[in-house]
N, C-alpha and C. Protein backbone atom coordinates (compact mmCIF):
# COMPACT_ATOMS: atom_id res chain seq x y z
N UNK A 1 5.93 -1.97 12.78
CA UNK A 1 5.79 -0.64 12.23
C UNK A 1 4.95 -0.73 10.96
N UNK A 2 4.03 0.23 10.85
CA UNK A 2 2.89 0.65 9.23
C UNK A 2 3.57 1.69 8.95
N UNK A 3 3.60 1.85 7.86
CA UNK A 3 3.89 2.84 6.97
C UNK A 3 3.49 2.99 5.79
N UNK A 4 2.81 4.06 4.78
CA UNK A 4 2.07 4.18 3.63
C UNK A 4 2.60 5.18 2.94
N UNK A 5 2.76 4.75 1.66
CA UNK A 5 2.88 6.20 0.83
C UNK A 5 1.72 6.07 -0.56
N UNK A 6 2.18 6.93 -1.27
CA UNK A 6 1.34 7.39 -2.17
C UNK A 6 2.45 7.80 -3.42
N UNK A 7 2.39 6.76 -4.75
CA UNK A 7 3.21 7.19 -5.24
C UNK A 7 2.32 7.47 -6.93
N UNK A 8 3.10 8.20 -7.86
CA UNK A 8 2.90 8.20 -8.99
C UNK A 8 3.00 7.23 -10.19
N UNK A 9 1.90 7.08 -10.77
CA UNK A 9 1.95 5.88 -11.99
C UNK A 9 3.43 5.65 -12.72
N UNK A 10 3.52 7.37 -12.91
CA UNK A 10 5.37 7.11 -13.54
C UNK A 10 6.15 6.59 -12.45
N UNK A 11 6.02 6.37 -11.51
CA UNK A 11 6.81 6.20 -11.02
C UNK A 11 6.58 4.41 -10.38
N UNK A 12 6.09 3.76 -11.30
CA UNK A 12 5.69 2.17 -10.90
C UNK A 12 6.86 1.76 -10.75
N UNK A 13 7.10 1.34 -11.68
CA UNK A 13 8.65 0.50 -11.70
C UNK A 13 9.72 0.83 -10.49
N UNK A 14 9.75 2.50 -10.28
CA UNK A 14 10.49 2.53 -9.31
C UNK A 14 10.41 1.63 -7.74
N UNK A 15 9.10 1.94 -7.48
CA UNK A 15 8.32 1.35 -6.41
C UNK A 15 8.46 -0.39 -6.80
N UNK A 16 8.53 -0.97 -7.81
CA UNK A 16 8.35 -2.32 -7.71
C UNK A 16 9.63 -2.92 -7.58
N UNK A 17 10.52 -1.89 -8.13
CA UNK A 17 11.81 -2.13 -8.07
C UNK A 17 12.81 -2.38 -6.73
N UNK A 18 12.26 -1.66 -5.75
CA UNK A 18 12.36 -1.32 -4.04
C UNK A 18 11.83 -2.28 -3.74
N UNK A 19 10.39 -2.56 -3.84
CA UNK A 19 9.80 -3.91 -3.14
C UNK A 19 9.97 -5.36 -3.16
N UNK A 20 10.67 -5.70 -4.45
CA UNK A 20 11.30 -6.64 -4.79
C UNK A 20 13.01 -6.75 -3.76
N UNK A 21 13.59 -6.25 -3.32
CA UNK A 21 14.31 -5.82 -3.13
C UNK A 21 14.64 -6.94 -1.62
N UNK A 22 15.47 -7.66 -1.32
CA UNK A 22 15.84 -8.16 0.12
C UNK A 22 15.94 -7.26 0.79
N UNK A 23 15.71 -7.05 2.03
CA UNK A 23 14.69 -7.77 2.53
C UNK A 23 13.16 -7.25 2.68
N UNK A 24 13.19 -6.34 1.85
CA UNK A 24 11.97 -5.32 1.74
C UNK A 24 10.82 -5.97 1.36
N UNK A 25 11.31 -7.07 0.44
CA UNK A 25 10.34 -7.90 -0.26
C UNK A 25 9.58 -8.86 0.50
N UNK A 26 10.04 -8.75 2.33
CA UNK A 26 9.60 -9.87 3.34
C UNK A 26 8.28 -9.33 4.05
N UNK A 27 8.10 -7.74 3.69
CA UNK A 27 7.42 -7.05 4.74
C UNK A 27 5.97 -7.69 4.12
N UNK A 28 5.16 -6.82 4.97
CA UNK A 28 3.48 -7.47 4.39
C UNK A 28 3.15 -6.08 3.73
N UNK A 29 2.62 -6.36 2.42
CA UNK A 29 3.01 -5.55 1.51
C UNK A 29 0.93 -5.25 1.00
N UNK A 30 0.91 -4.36 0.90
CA UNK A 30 -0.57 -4.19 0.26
C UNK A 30 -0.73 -2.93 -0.69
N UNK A 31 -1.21 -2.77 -2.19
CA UNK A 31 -0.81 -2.01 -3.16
C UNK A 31 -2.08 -2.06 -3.09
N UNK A 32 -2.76 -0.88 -3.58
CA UNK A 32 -4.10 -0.66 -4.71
C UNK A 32 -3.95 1.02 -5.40
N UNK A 33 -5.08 0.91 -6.13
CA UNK A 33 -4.56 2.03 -7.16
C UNK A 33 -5.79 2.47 -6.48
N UNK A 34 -5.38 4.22 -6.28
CA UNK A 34 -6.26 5.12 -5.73
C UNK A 34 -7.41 5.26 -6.65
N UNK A 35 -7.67 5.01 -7.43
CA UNK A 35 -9.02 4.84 -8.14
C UNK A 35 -9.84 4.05 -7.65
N UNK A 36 -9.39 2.72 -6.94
CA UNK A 36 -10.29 1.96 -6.56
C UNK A 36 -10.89 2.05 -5.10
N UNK A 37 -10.12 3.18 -4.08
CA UNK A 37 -10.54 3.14 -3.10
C UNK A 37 -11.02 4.93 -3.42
N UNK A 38 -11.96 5.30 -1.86
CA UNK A 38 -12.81 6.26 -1.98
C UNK A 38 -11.60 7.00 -1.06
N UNK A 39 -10.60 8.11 -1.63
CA UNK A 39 -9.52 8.37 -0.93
C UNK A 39 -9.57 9.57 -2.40
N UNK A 40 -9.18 11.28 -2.04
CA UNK A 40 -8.57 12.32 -2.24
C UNK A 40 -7.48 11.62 -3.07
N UNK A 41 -6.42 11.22 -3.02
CA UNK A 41 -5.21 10.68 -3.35
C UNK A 41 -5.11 10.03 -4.61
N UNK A 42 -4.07 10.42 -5.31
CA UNK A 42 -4.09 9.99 -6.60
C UNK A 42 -2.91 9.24 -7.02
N UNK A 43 -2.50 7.75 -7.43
CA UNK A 43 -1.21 7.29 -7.81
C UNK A 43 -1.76 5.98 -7.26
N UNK A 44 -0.72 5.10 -6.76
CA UNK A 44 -0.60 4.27 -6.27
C UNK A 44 -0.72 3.79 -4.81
N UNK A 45 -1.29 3.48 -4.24
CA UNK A 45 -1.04 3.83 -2.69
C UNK A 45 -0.40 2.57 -2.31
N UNK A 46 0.62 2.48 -1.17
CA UNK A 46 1.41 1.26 -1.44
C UNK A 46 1.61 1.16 0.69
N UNK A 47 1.02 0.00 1.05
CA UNK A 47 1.52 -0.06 2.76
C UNK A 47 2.16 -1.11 3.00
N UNK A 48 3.17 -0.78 3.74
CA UNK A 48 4.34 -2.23 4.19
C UNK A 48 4.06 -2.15 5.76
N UNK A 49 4.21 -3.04 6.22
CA UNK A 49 3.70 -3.60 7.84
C UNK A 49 4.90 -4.79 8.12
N UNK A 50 5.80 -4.58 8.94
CA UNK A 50 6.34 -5.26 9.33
C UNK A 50 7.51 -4.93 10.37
N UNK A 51 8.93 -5.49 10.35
CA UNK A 51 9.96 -4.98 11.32
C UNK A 51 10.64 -3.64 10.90
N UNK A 52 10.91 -2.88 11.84
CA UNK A 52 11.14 -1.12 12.08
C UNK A 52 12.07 -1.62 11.56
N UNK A 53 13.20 -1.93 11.65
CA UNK A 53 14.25 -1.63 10.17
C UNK A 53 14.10 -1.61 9.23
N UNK A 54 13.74 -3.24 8.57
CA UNK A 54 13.26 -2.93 7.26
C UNK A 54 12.33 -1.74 7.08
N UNK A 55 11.09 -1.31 7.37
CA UNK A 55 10.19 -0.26 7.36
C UNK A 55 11.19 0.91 6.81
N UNK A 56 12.27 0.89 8.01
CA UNK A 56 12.49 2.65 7.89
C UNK A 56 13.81 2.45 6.67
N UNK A 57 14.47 1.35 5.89
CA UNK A 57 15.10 1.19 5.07
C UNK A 57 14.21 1.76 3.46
N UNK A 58 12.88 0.76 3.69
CA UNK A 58 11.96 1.12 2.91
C UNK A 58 11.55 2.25 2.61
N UNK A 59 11.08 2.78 3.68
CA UNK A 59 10.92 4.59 4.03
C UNK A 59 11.76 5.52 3.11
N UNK A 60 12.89 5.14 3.52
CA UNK A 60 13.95 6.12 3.22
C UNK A 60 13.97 5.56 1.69
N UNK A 61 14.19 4.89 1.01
CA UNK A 61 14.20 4.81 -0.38
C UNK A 61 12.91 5.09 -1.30
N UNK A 62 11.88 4.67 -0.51
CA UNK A 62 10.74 5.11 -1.35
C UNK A 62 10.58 6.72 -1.35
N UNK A 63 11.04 7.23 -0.03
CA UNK A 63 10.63 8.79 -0.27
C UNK A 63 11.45 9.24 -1.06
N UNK A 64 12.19 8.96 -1.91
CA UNK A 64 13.02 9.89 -2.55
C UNK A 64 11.97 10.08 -4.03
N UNK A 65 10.35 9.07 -4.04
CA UNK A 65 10.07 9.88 -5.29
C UNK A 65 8.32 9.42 -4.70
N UNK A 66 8.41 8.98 -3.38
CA UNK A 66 6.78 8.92 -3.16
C UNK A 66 6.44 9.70 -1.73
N UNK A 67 5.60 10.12 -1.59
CA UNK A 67 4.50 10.66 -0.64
C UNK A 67 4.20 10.04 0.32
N UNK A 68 5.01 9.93 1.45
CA UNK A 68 4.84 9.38 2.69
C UNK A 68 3.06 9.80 3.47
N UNK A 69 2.20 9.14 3.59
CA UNK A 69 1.15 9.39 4.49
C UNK A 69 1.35 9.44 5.72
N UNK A 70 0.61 10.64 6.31
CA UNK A 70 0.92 10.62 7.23
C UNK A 70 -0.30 10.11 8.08
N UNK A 71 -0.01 10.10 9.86
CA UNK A 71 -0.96 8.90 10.31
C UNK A 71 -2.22 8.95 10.05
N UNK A 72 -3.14 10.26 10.27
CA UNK A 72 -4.40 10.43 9.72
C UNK A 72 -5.06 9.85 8.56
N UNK A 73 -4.01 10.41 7.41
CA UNK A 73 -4.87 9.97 6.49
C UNK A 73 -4.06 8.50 5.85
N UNK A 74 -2.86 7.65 6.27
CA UNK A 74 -2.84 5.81 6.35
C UNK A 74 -3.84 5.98 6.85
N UNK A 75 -4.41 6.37 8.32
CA UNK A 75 -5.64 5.14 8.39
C UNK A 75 -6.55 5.32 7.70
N UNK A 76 -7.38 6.52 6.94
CA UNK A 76 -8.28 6.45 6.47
C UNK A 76 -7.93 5.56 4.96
N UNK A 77 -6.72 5.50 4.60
CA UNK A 77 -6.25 4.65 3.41
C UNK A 77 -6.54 3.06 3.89
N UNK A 78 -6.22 2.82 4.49
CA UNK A 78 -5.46 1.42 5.27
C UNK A 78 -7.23 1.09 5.73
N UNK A 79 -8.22 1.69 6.29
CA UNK A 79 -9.56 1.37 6.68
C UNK A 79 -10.33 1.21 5.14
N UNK A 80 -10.21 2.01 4.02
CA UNK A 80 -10.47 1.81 3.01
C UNK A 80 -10.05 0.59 2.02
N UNK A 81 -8.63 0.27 2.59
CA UNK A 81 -8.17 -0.73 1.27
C UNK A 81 -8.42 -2.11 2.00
N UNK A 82 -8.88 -2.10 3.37
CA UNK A 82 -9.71 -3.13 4.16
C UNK A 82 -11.23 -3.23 3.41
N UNK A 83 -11.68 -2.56 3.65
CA UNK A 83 -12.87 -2.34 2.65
C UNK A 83 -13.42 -2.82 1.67
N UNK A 84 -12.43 -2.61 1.21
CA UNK A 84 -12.22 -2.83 -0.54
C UNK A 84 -11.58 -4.84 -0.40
N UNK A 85 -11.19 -4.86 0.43
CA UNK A 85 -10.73 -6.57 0.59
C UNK A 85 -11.99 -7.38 0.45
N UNK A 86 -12.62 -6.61 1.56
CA UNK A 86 -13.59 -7.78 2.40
C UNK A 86 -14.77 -7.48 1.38
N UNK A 87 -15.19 -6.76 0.66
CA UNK A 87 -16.22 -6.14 -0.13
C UNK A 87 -15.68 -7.55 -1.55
N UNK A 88 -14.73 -7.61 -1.95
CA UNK A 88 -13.77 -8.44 -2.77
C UNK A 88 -14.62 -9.77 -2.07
N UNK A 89 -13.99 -10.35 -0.94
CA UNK A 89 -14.01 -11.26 -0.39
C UNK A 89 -15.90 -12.02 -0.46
N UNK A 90 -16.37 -10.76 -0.15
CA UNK A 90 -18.14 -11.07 0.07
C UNK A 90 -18.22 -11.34 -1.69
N UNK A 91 -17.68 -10.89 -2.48
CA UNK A 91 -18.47 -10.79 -3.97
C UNK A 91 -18.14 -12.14 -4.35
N UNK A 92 -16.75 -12.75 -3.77
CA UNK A 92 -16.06 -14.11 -4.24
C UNK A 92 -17.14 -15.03 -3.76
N UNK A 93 -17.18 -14.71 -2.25
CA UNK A 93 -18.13 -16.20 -1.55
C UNK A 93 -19.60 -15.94 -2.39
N UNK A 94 -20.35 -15.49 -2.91
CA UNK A 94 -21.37 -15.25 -3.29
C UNK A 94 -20.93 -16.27 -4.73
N UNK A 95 -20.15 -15.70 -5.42
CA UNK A 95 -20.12 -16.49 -6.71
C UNK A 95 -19.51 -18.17 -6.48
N UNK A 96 -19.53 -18.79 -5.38
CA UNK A 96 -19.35 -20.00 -4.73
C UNK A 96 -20.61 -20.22 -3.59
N UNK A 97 -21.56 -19.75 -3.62
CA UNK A 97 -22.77 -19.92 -2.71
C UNK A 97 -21.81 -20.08 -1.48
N UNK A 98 -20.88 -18.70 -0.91
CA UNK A 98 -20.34 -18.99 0.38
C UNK A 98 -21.25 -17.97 1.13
C-alpha cells in the first residue's frame, strides 16, 4: 500500500513524532518540502509505502492533523519527488566524473 499526505510546517514534530513510532518507523518513508518539488501544495509532503496495516495505522494517526492525497494528485507528488531524486542523483555523479 502508498499513501501520501501533505502536512503543515507547524505541524513537523507531530509528523516526526508518528514516524518514529514502531512499527511505522519500518515503512519506506520519503519526506520533501513542497518548495522543492513543482507541486500546488504547500507543507511537507510525506509518502509511506509499505504493509496495509501499518499504512492504514499510519493513515489514521496522521490524518488527525495532515492532508491525505488523494490518488491523482500522490502520483503527480510521488512522479515529482522521483524527479527531484534522480535530478539529485545526476548532479552527485557529475561532481565524481560519474
Amino acid at each position: 500500500m502508498k499513501i501520501a499526505f501533505r502536512v503543515d510546517e507547524s505541524d513537523k514534530s507531530k509528523l516526526q513524532s508518528i514516524l518514529d513510532e514502531d512499527p511505522i518507523s519500518r515503512l519506506s518513508i520519503k519526506q520533501k518540502n513542497s518548495d522543492t518539488l513543482d507541486i500546488d501544495s504547500e507543507g511537507i509532503i510525506t509518502v509511506l509505502e509499505g504493509e496495509d496495516d501499518v499504512c492504514k495505522e499510519a493513515k489514521e494517526k496522521i490524518s488527525e492533523f495532515g492532508d491525505e492525497l488523494e490518488s491523482d494528485e500522490m502520483d503527480r507528488v510521488v512522479e515529482a519527488m522521483e524527479a527531484a531524486e534522480e535530478e539529485a542523483a545526476q548532479g552527485f555523479g557529475s561532481i565524481f566524473g560519474g
